[in-house]
PDB file of N, CA and C in Angstrom:
ATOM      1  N   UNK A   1      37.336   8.002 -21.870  1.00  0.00           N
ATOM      2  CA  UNK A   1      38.587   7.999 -22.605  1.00  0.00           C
ATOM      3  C   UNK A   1      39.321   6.690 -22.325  1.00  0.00           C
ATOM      4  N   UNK A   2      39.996   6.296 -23.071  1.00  0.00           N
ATOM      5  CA  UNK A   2      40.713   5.099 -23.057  1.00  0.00           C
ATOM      6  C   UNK A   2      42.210   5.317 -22.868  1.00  0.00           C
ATOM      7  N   UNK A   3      42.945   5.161 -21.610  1.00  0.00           N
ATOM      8  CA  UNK A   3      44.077   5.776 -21.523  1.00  0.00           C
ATOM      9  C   UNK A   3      45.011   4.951 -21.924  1.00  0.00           C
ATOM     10  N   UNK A   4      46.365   5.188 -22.105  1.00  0.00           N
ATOM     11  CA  UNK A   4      47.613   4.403 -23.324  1.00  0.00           C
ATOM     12  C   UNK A   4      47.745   3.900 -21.584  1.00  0.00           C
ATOM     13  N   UNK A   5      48.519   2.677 -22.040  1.00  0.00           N
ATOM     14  CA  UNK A   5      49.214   1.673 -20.904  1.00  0.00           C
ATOM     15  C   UNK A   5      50.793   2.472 -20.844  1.00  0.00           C
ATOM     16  N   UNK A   6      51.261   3.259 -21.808  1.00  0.00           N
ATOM     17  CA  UNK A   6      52.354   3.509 -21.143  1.00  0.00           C
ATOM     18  C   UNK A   6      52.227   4.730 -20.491  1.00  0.00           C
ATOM     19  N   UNK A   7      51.095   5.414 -20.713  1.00  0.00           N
ATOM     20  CA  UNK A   7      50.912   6.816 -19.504  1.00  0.00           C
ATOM     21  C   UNK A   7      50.978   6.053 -18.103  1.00  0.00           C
ATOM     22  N   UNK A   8      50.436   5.150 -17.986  1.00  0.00           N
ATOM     23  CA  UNK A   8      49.862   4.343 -16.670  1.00  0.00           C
ATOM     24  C   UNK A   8      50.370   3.003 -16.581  1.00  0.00           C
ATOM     25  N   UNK A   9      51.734   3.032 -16.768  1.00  0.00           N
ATOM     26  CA  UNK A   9      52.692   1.493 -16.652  1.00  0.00           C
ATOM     27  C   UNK A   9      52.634   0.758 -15.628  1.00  0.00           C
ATOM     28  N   UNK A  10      52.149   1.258 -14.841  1.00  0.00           N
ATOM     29  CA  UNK A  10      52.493   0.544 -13.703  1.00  0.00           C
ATOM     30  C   UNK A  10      51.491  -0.139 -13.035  1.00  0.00           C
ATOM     31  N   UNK A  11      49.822  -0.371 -13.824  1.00  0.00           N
ATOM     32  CA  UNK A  11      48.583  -0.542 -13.400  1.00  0.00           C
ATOM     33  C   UNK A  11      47.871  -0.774 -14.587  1.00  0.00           C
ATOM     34  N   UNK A  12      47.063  -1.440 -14.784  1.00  0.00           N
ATOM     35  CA  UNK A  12      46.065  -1.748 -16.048  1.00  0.00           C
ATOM     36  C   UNK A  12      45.421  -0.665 -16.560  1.00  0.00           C
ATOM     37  N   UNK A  13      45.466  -0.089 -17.298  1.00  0.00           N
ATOM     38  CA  UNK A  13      45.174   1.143 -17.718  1.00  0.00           C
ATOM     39  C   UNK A  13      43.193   1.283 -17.801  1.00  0.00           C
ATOM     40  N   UNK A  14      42.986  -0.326 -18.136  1.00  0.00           N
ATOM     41  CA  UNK A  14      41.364  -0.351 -18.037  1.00  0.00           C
ATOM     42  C   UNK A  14      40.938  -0.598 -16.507  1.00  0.00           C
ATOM     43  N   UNK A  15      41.384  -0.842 -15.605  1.00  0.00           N
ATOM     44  CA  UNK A  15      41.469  -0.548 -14.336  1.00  0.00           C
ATOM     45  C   UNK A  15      40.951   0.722 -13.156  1.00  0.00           C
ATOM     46  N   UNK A  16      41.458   2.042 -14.200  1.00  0.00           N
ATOM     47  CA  UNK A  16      41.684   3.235 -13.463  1.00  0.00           C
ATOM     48  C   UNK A  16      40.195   3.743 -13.749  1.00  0.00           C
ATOM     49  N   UNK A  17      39.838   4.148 -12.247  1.00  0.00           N
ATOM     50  CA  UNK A  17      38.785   5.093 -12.486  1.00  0.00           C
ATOM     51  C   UNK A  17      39.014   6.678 -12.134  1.00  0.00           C
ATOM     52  N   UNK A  18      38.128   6.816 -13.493  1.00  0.00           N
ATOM     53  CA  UNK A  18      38.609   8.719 -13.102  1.00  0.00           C
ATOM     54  C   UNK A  18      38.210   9.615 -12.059  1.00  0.00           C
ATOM     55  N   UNK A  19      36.938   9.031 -11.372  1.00  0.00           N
ATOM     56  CA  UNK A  19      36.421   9.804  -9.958  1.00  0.00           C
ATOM     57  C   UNK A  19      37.703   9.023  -9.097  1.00  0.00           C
ATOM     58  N   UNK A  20      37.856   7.887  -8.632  1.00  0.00           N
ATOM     59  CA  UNK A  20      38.687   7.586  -7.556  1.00  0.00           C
ATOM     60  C   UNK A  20      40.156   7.799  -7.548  1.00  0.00           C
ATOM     61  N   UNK A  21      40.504   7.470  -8.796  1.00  0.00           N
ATOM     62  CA  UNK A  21      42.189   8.142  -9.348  1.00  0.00           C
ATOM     63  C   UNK A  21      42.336   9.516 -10.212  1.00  0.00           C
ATOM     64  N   UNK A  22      41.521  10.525  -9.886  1.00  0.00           N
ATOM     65  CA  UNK A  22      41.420  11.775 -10.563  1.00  0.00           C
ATOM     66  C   UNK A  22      43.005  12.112 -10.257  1.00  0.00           C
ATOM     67  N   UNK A  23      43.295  12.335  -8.942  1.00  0.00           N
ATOM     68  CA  UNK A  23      44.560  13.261  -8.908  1.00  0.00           C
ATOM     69  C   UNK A  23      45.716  12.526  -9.482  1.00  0.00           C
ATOM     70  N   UNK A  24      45.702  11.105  -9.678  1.00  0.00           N
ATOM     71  CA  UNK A  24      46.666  10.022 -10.268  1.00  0.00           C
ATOM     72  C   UNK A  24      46.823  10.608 -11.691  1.00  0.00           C
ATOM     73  N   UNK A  25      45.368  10.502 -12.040  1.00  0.00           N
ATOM     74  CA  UNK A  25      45.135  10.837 -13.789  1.00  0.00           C
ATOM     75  C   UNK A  25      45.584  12.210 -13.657  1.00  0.00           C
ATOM     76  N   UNK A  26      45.319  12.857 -13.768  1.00  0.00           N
ATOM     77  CA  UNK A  26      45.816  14.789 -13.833  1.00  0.00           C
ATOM     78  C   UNK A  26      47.157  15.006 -13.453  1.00  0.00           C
ATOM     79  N   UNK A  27      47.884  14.143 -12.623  1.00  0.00           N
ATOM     80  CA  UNK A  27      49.799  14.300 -12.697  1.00  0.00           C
ATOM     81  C   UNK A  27      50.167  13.292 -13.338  1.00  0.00           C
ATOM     82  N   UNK A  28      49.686  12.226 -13.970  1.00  0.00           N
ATOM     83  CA  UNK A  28      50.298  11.697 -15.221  1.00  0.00           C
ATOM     84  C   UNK A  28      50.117  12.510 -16.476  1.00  0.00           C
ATOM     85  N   UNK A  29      48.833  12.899 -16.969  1.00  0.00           N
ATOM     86  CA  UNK A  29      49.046  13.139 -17.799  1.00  0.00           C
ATOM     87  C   UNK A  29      49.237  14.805 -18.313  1.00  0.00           C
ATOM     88  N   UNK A  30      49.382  15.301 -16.904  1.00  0.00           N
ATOM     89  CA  UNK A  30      50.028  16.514 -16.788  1.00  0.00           C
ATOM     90  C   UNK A  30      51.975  16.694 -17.155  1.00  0.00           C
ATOM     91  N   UNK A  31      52.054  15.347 -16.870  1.00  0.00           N
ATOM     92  CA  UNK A  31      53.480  15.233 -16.407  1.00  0.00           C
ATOM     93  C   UNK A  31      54.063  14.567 -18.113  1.00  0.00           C
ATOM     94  N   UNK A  32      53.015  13.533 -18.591  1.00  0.00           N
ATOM     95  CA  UNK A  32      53.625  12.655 -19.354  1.00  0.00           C
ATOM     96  C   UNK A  32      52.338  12.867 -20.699  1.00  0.00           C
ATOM     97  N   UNK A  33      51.287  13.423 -20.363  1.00  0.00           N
ATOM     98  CA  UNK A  33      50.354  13.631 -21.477  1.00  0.00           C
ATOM     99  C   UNK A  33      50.464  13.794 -22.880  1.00  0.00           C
ATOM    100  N   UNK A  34      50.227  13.532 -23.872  1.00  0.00           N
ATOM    101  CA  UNK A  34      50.562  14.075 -25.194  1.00  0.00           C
ATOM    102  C   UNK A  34      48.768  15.073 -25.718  1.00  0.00           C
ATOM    103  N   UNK A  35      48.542  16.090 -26.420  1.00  0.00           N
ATOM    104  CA  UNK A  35      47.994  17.464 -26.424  1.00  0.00           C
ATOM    105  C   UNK A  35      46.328  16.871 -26.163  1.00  0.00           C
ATOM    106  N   UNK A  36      46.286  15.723 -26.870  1.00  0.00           N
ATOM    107  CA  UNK A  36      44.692  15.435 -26.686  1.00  0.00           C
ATOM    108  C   UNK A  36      44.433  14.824 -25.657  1.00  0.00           C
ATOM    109  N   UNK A  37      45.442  14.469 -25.004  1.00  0.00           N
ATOM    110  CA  UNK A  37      44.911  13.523 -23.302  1.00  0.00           C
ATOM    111  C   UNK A  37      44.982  14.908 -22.480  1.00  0.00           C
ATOM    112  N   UNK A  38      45.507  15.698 -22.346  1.00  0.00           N
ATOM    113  CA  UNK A  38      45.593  17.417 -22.375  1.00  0.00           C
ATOM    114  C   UNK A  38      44.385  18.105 -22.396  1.00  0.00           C
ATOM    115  N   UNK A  39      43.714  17.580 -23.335  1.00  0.00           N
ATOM    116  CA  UNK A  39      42.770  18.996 -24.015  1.00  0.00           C
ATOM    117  C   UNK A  39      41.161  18.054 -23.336  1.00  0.00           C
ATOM    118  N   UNK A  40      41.642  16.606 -23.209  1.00  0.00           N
ATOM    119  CA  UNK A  40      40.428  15.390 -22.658  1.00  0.00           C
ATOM    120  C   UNK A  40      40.419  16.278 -20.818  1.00  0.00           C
ATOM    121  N   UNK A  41      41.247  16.302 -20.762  1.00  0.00           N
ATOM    122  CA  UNK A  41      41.550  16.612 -19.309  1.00  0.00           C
ATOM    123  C   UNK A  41      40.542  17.826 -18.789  1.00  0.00           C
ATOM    124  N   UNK A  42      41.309  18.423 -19.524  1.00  0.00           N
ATOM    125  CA  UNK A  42      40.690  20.115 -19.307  1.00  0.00           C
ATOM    126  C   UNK A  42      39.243  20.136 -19.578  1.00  0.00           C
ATOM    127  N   UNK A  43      38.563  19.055 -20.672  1.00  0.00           N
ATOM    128  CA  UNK A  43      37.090  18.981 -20.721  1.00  0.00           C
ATOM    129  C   UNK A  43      36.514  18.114 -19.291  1.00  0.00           C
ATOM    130  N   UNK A  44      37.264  17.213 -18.851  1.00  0.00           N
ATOM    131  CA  UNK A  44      36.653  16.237 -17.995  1.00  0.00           C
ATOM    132  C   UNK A  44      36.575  16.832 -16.813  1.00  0.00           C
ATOM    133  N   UNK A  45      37.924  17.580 -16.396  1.00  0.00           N
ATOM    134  CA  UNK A  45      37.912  18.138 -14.900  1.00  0.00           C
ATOM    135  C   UNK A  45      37.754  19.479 -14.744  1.00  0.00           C
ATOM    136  N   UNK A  46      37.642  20.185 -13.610  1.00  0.00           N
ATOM    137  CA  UNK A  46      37.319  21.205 -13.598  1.00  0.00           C
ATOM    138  C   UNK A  46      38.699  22.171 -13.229  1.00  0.00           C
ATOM    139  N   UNK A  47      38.788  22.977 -13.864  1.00  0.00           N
ATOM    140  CA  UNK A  47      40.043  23.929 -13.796  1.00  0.00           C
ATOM    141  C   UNK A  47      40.510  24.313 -12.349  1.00  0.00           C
ATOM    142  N   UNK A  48      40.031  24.248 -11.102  1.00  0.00           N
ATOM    143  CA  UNK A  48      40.135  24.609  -9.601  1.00  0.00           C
ATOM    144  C   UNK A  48      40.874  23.257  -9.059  1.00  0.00           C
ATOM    145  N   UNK A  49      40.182  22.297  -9.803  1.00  0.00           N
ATOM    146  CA  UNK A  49      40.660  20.855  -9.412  1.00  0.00           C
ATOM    147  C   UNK A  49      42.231  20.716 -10.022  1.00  0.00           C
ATOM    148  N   UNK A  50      41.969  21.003 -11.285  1.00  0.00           N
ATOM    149  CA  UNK A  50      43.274  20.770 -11.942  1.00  0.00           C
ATOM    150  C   UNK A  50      44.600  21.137 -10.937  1.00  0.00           C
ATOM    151  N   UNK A  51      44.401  22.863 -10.613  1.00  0.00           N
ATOM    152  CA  UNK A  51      45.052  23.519  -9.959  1.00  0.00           C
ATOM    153  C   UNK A  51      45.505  23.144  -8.959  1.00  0.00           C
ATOM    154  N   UNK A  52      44.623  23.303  -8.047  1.00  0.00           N
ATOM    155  CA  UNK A  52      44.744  22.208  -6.721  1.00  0.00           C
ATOM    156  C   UNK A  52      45.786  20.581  -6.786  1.00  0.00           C
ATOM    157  N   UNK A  53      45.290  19.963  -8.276  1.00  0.00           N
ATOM    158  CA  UNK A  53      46.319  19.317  -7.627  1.00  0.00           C
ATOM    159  C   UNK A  53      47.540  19.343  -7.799  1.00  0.00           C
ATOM    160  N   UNK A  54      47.940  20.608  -8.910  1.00  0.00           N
ATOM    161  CA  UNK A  54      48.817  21.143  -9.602  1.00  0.00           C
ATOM    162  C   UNK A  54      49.428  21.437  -7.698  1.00  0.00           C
ATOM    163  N   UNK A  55      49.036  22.229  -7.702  1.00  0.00           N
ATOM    164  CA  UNK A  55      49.885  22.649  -5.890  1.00  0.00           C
ATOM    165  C   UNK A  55      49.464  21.628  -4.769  1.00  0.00           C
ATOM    166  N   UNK A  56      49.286  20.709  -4.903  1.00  0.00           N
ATOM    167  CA  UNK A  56      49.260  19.830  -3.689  1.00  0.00           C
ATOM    168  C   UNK A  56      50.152  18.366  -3.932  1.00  0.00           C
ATOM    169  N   UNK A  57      50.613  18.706  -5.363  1.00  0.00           N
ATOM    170  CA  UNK A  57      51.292  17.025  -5.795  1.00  0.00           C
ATOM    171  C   UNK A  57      53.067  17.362  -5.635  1.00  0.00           C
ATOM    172  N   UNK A  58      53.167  15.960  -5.198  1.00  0.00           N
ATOM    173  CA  UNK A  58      54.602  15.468  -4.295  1.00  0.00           C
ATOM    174  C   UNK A  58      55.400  14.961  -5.544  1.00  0.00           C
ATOM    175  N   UNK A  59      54.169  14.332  -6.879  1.00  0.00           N
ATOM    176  CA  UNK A  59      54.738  13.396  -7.438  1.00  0.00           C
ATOM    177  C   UNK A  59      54.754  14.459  -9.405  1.00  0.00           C
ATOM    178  N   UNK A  60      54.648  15.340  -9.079  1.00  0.00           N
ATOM    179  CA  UNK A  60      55.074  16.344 -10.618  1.00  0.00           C
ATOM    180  C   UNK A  60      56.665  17.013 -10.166  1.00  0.00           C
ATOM    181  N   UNK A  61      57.423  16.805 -11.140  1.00  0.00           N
ATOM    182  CA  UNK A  61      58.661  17.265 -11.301  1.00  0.00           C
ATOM    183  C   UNK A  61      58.616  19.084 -11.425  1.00  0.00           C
ATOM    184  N   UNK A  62      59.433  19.830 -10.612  1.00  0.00           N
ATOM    185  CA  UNK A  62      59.343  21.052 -10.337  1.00  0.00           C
ATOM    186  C   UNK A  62      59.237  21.727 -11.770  1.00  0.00           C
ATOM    187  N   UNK A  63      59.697  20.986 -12.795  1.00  0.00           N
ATOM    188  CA  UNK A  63      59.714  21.936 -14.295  1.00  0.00           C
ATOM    189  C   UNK A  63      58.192  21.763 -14.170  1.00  0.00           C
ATOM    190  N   UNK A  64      57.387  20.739 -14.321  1.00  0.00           N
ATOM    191  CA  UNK A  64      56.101  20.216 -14.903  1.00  0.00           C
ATOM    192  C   UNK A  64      55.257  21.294 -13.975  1.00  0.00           C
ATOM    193  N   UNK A  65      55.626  21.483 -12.459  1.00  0.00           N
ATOM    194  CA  UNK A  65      54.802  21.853 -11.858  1.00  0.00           C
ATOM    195  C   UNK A  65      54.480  23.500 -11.984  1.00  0.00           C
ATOM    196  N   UNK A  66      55.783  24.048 -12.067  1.00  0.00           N
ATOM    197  CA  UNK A  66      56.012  25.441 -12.401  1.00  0.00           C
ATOM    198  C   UNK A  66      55.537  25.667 -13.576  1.00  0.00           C
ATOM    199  N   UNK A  67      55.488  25.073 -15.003  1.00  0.00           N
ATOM    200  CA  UNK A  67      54.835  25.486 -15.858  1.00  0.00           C
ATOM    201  C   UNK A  67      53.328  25.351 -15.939  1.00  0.00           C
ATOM    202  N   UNK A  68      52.487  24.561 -15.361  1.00  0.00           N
ATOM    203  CA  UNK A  68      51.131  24.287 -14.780  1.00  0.00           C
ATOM    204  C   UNK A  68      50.704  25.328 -14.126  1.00  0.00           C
ATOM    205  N   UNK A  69      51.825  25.871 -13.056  1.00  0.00           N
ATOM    206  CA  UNK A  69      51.504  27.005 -11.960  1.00  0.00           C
ATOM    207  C   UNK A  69      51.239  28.267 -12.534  1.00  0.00           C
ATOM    208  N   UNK A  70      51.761  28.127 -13.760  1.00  0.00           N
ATOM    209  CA  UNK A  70      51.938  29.394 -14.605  1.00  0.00           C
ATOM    210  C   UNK A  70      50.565  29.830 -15.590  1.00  0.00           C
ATOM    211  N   UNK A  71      50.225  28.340 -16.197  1.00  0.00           N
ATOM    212  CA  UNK A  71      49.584  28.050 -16.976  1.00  0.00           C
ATOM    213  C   UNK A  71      48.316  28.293 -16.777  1.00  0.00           C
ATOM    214  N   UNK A  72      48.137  27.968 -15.596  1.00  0.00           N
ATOM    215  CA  UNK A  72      46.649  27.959 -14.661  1.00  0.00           C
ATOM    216  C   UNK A  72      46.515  28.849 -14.065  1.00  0.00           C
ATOM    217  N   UNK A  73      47.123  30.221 -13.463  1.00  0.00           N
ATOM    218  CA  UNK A  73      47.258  31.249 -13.143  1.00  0.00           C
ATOM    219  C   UNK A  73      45.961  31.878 -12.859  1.00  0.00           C
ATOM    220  N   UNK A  74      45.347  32.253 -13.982  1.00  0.00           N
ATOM    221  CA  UNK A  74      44.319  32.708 -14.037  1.00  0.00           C
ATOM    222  C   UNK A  74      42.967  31.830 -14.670  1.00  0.00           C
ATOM    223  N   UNK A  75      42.789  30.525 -13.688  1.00  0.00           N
ATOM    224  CA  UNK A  75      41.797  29.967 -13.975  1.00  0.00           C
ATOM    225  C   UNK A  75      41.012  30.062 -12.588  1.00  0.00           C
TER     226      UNK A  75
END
């Protein structure tokens, strides 16, 4: 996938790798995603992972995180 430079402003967007910046990638575009970087996600990673970093991230805003927590519930 080719990610937008403004999901990832702060770093070259052709830069990012998805094995070494997985949990980077999954709270951006958890946080800031629009439905198909969303739906890329959910094909690329695995739903336990998602979760996980859904409850282990410092850097998702409590709305973003609580609706994720919700969302993923039963994955």
């Amino acid at each position: 996938m080719e990610f937008r430079q403004s999901l990832f402003w702060e770093r070259d967007s052709n830069t990012i790798d998805t094995f070494k910046d997985s949990q980077y990638i999954v709270e951006r575009i958890l946080e800031l995603g629009k439905d198909e970087e969303v739906k890329w996600l959910y094909n690329f990673y695995r739903p336990f992972f998602i979760k996980t970093v859904v409850s282990i991230s410092d850097s998702l805003s409590p709305k973003t995180k609580n609706l994720w927590t919700l969302l993923l519930q039963n994955e």
